[in-house]
N, C-alpha and C. Protein backbone atom coordinates (compact mmCIF):
# COMPACT_ATOMS: atom_id res chain seq x y z
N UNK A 1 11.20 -20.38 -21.97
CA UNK A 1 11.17 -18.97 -22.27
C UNK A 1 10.27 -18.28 -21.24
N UNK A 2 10.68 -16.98 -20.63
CA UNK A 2 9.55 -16.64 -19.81
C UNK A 2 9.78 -14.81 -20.41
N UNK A 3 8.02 -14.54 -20.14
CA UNK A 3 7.54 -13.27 -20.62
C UNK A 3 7.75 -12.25 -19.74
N UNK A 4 8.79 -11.21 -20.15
CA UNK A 4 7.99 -10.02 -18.88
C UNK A 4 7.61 -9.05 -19.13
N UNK A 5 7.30 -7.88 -18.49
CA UNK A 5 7.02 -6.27 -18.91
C UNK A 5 7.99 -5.51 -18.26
N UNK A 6 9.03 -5.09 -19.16
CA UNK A 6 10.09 -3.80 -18.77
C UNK A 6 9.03 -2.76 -17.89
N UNK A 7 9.76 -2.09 -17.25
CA UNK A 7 9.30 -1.96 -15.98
C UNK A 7 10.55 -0.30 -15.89
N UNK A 8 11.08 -0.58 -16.58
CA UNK A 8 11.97 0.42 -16.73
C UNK A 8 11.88 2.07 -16.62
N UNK A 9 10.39 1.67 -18.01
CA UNK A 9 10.30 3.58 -18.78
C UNK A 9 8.58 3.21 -18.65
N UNK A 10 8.03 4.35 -19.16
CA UNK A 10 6.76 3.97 -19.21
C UNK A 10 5.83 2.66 -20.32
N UNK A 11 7.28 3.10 -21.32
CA UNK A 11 6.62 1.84 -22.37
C UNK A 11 6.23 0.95 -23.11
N UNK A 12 6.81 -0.02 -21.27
CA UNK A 12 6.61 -1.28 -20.85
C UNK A 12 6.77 -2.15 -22.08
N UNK A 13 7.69 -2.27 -22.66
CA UNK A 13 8.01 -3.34 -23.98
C UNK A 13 7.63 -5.26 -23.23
N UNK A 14 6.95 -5.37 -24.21
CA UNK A 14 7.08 -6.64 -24.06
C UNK A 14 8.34 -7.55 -24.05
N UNK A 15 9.02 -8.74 -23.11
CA UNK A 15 10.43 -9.02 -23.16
C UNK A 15 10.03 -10.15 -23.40
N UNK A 16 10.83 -10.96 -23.94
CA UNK A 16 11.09 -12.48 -23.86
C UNK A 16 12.08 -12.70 -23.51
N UNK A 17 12.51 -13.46 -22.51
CA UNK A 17 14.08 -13.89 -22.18
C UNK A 17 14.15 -15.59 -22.27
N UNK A 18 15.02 -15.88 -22.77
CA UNK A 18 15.64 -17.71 -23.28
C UNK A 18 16.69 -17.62 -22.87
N UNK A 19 16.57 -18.70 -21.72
CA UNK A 19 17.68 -18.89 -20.65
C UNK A 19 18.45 -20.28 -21.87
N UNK A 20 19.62 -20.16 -21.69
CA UNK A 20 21.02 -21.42 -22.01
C UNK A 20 21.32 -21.17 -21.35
N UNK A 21 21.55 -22.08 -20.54
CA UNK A 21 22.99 -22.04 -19.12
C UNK A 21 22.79 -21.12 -18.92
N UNK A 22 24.24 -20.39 -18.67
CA UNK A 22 24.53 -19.04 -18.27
C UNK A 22 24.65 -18.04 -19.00
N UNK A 23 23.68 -18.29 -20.51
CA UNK A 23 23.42 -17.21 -21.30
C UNK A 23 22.39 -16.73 -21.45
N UNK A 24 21.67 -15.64 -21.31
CA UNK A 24 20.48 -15.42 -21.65
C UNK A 24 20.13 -14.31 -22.86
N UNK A 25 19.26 -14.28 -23.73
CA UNK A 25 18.66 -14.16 -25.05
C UNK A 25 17.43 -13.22 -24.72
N UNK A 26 17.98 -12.06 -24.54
CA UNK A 26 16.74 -10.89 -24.33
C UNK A 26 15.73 -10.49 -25.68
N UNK A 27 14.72 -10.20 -26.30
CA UNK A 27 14.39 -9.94 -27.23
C UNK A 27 12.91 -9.19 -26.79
N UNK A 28 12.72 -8.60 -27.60
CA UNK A 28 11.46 -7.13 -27.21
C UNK A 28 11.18 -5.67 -26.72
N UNK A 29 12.80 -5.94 -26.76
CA UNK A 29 13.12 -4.23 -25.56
C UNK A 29 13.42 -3.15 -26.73
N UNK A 30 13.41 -2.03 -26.08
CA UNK A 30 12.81 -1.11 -27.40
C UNK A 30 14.66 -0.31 -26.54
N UNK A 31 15.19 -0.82 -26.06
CA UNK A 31 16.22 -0.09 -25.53
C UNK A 31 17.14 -0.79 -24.66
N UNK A 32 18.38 -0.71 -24.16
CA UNK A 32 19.29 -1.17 -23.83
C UNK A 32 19.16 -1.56 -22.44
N UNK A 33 18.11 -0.27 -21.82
CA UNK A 33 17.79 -0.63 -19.90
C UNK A 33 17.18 -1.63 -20.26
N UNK A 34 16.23 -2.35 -21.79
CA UNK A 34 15.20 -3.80 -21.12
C UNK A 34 15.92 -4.76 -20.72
N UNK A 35 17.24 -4.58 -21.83
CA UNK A 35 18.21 -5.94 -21.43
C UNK A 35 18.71 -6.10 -20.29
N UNK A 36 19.05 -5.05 -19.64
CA UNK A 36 19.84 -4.75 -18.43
C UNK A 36 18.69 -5.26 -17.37
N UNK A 37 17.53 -5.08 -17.23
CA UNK A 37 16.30 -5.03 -16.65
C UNK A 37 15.69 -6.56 -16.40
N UNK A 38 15.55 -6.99 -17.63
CA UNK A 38 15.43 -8.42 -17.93
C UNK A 38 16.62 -9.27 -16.93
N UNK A 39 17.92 -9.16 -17.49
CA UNK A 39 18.93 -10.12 -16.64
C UNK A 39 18.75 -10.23 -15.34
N UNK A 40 18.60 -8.66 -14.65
CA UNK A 40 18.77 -8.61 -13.20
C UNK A 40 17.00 -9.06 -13.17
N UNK A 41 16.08 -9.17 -13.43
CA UNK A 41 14.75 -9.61 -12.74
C UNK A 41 14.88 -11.14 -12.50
N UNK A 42 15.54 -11.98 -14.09
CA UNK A 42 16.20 -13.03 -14.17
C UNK A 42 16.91 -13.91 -13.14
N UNK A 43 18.09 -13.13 -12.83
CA UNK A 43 19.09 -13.29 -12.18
C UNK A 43 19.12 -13.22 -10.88
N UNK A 44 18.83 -11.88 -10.64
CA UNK A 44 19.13 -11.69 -8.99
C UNK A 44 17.80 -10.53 -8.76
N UNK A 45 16.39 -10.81 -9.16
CA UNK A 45 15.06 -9.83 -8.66
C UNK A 45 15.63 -9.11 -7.43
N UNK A 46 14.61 -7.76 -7.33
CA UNK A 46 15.20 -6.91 -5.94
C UNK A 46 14.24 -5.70 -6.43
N UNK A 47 13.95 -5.49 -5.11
CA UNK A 47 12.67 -4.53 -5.39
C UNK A 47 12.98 -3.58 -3.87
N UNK A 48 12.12 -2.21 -4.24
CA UNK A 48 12.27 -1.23 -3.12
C UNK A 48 11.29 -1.75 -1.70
N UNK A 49 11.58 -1.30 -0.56
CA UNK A 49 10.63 -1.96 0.20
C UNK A 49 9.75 -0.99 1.11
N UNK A 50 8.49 -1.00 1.05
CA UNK A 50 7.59 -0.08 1.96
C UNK A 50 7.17 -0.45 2.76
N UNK A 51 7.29 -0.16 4.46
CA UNK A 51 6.66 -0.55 5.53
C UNK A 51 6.40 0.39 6.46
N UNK A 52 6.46 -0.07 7.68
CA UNK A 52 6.15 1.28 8.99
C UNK A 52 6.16 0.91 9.73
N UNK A 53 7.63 1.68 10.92
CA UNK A 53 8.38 1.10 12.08
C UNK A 53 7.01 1.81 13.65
N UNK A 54 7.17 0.90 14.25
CA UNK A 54 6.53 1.86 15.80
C UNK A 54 7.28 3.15 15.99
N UNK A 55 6.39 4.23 16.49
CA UNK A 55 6.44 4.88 17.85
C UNK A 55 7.07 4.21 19.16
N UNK A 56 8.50 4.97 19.55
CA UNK A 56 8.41 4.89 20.92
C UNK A 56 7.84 5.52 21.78
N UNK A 57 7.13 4.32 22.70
CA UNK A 57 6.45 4.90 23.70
C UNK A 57 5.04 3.90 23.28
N UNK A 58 3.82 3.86 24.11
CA UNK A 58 2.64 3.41 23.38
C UNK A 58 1.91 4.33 23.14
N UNK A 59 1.58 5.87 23.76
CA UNK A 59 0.81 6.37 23.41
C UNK A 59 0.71 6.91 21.66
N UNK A 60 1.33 6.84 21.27
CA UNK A 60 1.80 7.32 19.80
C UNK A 60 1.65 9.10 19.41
N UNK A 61 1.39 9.38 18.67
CA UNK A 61 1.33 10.98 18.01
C UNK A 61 -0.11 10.91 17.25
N UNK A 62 -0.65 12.25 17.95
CA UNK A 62 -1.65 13.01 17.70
C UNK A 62 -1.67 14.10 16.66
N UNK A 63 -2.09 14.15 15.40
CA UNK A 63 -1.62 15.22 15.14
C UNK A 63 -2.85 15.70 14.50
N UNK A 64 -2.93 17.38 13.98
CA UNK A 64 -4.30 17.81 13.93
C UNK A 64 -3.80 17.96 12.19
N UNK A 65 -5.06 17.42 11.54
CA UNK A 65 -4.57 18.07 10.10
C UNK A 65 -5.54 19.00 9.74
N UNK A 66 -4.46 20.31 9.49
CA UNK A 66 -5.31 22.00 9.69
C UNK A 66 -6.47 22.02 8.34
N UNK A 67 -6.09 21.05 7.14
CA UNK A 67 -6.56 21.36 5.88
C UNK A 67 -8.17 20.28 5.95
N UNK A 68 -7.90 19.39 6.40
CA UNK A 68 -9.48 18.51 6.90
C UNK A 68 -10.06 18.54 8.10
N UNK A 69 -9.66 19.85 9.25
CA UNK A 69 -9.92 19.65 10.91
C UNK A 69 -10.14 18.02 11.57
N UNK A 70 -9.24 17.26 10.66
CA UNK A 70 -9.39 16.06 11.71
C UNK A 70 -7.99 15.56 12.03
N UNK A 71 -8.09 14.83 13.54
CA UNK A 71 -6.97 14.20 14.12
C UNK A 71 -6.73 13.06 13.54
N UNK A 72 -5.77 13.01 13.98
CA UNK A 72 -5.22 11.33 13.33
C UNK A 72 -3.83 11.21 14.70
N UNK A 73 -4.60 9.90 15.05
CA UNK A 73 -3.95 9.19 15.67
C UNK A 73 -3.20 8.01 14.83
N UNK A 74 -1.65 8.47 14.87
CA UNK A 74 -0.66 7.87 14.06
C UNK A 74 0.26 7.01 15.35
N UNK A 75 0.15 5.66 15.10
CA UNK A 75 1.24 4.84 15.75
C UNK A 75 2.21 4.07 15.03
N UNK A 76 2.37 4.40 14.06
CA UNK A 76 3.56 3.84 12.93
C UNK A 76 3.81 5.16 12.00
N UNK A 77 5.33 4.81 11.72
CA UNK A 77 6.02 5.51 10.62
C UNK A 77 6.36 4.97 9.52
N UNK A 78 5.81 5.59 8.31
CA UNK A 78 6.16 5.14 7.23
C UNK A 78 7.46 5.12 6.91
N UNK A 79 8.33 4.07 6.12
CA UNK A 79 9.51 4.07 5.86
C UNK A 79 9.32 3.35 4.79
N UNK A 80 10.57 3.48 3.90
CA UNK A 80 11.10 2.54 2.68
C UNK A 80 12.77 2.82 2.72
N UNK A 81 13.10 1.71 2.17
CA UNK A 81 14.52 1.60 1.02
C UNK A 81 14.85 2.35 0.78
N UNK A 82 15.89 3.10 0.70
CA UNK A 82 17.05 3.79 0.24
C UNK A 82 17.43 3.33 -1.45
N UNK A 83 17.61 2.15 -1.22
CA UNK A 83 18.14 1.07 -2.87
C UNK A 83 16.95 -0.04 -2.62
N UNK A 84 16.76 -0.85 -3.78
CA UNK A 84 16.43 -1.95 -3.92
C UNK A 84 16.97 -3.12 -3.18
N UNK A 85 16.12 -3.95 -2.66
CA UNK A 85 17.12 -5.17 -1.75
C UNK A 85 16.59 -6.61 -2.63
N UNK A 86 17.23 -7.41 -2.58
CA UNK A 86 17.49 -8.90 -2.99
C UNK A 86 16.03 -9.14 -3.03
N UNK A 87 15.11 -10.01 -3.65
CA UNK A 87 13.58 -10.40 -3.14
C UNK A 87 13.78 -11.58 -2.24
N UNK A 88 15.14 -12.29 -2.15
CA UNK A 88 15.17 -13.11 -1.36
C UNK A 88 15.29 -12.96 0.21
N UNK A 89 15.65 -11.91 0.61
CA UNK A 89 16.12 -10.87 1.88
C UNK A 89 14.97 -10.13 2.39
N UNK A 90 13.66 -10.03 1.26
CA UNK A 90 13.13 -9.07 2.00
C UNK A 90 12.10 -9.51 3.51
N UNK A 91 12.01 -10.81 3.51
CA UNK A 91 11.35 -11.05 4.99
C UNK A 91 12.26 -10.83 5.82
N UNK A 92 13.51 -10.73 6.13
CA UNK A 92 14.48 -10.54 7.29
C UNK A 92 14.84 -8.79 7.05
N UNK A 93 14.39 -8.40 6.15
CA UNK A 93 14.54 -6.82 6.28
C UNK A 93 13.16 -6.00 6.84
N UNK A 94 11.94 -7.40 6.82
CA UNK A 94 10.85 -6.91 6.87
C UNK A 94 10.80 -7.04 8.83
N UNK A 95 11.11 -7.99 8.55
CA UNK A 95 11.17 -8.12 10.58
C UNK A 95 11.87 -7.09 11.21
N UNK A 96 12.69 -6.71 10.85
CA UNK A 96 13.90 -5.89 11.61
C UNK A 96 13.37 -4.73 11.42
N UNK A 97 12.59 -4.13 10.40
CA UNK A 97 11.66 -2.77 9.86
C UNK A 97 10.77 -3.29 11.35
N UNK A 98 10.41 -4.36 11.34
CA UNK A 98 9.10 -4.03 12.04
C UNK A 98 9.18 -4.15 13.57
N UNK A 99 10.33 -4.88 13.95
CA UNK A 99 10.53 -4.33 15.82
C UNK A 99 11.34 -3.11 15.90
N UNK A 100 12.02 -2.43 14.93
CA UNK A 100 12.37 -1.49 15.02
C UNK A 100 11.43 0.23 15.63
N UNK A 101 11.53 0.47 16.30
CA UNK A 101 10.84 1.52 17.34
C UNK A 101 11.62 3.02 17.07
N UNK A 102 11.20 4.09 16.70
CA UNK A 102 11.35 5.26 16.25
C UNK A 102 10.62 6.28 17.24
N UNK A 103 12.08 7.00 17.65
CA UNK A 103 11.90 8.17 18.58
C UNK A 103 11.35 9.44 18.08
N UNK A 104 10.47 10.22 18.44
CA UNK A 104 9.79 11.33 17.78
C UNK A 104 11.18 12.82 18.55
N UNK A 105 10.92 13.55 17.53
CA UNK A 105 10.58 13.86 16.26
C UNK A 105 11.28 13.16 15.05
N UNK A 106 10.59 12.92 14.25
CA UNK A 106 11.42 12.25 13.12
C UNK A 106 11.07 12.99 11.75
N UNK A 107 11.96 13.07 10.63
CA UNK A 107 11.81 14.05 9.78
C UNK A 107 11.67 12.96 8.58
N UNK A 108 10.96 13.71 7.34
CA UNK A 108 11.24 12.56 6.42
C UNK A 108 12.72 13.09 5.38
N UNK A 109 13.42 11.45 5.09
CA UNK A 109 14.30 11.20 4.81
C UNK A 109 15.33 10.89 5.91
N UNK A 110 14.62 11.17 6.78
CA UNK A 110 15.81 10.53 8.45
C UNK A 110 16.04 9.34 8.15
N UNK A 111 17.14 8.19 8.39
CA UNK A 111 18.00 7.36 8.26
C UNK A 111 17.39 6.20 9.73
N UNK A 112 16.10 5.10 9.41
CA UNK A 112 15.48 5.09 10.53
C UNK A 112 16.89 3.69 10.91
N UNK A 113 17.49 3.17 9.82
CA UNK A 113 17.99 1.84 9.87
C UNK A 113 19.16 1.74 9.04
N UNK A 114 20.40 2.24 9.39
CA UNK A 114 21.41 2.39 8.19
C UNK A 114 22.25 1.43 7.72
N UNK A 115 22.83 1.40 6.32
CA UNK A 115 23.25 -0.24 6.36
C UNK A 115 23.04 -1.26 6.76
N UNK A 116 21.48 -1.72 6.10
CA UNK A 116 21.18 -2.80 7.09
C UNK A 116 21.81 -4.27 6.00
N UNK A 117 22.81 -5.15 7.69
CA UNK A 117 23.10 -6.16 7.61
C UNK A 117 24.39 -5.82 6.61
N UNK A 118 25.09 -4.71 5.88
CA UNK A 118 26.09 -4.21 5.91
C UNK A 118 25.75 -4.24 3.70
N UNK A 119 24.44 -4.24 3.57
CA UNK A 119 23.41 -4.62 1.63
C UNK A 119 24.20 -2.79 1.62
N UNK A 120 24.63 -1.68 2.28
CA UNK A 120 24.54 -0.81 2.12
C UNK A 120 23.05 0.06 1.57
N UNK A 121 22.25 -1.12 1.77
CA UNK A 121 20.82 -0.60 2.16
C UNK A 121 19.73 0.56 3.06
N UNK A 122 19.84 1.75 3.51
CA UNK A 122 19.17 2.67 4.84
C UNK A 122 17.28 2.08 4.29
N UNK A 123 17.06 2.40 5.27
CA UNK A 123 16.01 2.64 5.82
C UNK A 123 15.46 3.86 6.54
N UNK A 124 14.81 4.91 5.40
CA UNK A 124 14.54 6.15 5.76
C UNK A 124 12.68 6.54 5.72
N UNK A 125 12.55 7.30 7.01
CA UNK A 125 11.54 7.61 7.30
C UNK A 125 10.73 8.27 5.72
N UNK A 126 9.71 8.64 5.22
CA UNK A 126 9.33 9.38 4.46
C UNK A 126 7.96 9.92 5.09
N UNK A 127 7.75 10.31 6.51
CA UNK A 127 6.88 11.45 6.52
C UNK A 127 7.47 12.10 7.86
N UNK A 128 7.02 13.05 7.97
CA UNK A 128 7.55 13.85 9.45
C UNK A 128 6.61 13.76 10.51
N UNK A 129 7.18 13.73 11.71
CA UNK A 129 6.05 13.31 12.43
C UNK A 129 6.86 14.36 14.06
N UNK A 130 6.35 15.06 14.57
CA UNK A 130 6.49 15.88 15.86
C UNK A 130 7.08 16.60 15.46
């Protein structure tokens, strides 16, 4: 039997899942997403992924932030997932995030990596940068 915490809504039901074969025995969910939630953590885990591709070029981006008068020297862009990917996939999504090199200006929600490996997965910027 293994324990988890729905992860779903905020309130996190305690799960128990009892694997038979290829049946599994959800119990603790206060709602229909725990079951659904439970199988796939079970079954096939997959989680969103956060990282941050280079700057092309080496000097990177300078930028002044007007609200603290200080610079920040930024040489990576934050990015994540579009969808959730496999937990088994995510070191080969993590490499390819990370030689991946990003031309300025970039906006957030720009498309830094689309369909990657064909998961119908993107890889989109989430801050703006030039």
């Amino acid at each position: 039997m293994k324990e988890l915490t729905c992860i779903v809504c905020p309130i996190g039901c305690q799960l128990s899942v009892e694997e038979s074969g290829e049946n599994l025995s959800v119990t603790g969910n206060g709602c229909q997403r725990g079951v659904v939630y439970a199988r796939e953590e079970i079954r096939a885990p997959k989680r969103i992924v956060t990282a941050t591709c280079q700057i092309e070029g080496e000097a990177g981006y300078v930028r002044q932030d007007v609200r603290q008068h200080v610079r920040h020297d930024v040489r990576r862009v934050p990015v994540k997932t579009s969808s959730p990917c496999l937990r088994e996939k995510i070191p080969a999504l993590l490499h390819d995030i990370y030689k991946t090199k990003v031309s300025l200006p970039v906006k957030a929600g720009d498309v830094v990596i689309a369909d990657w490996m064909g998961e119908g997965i993107n890889v989109i910027a989430t801050r703006t940068f030039g």
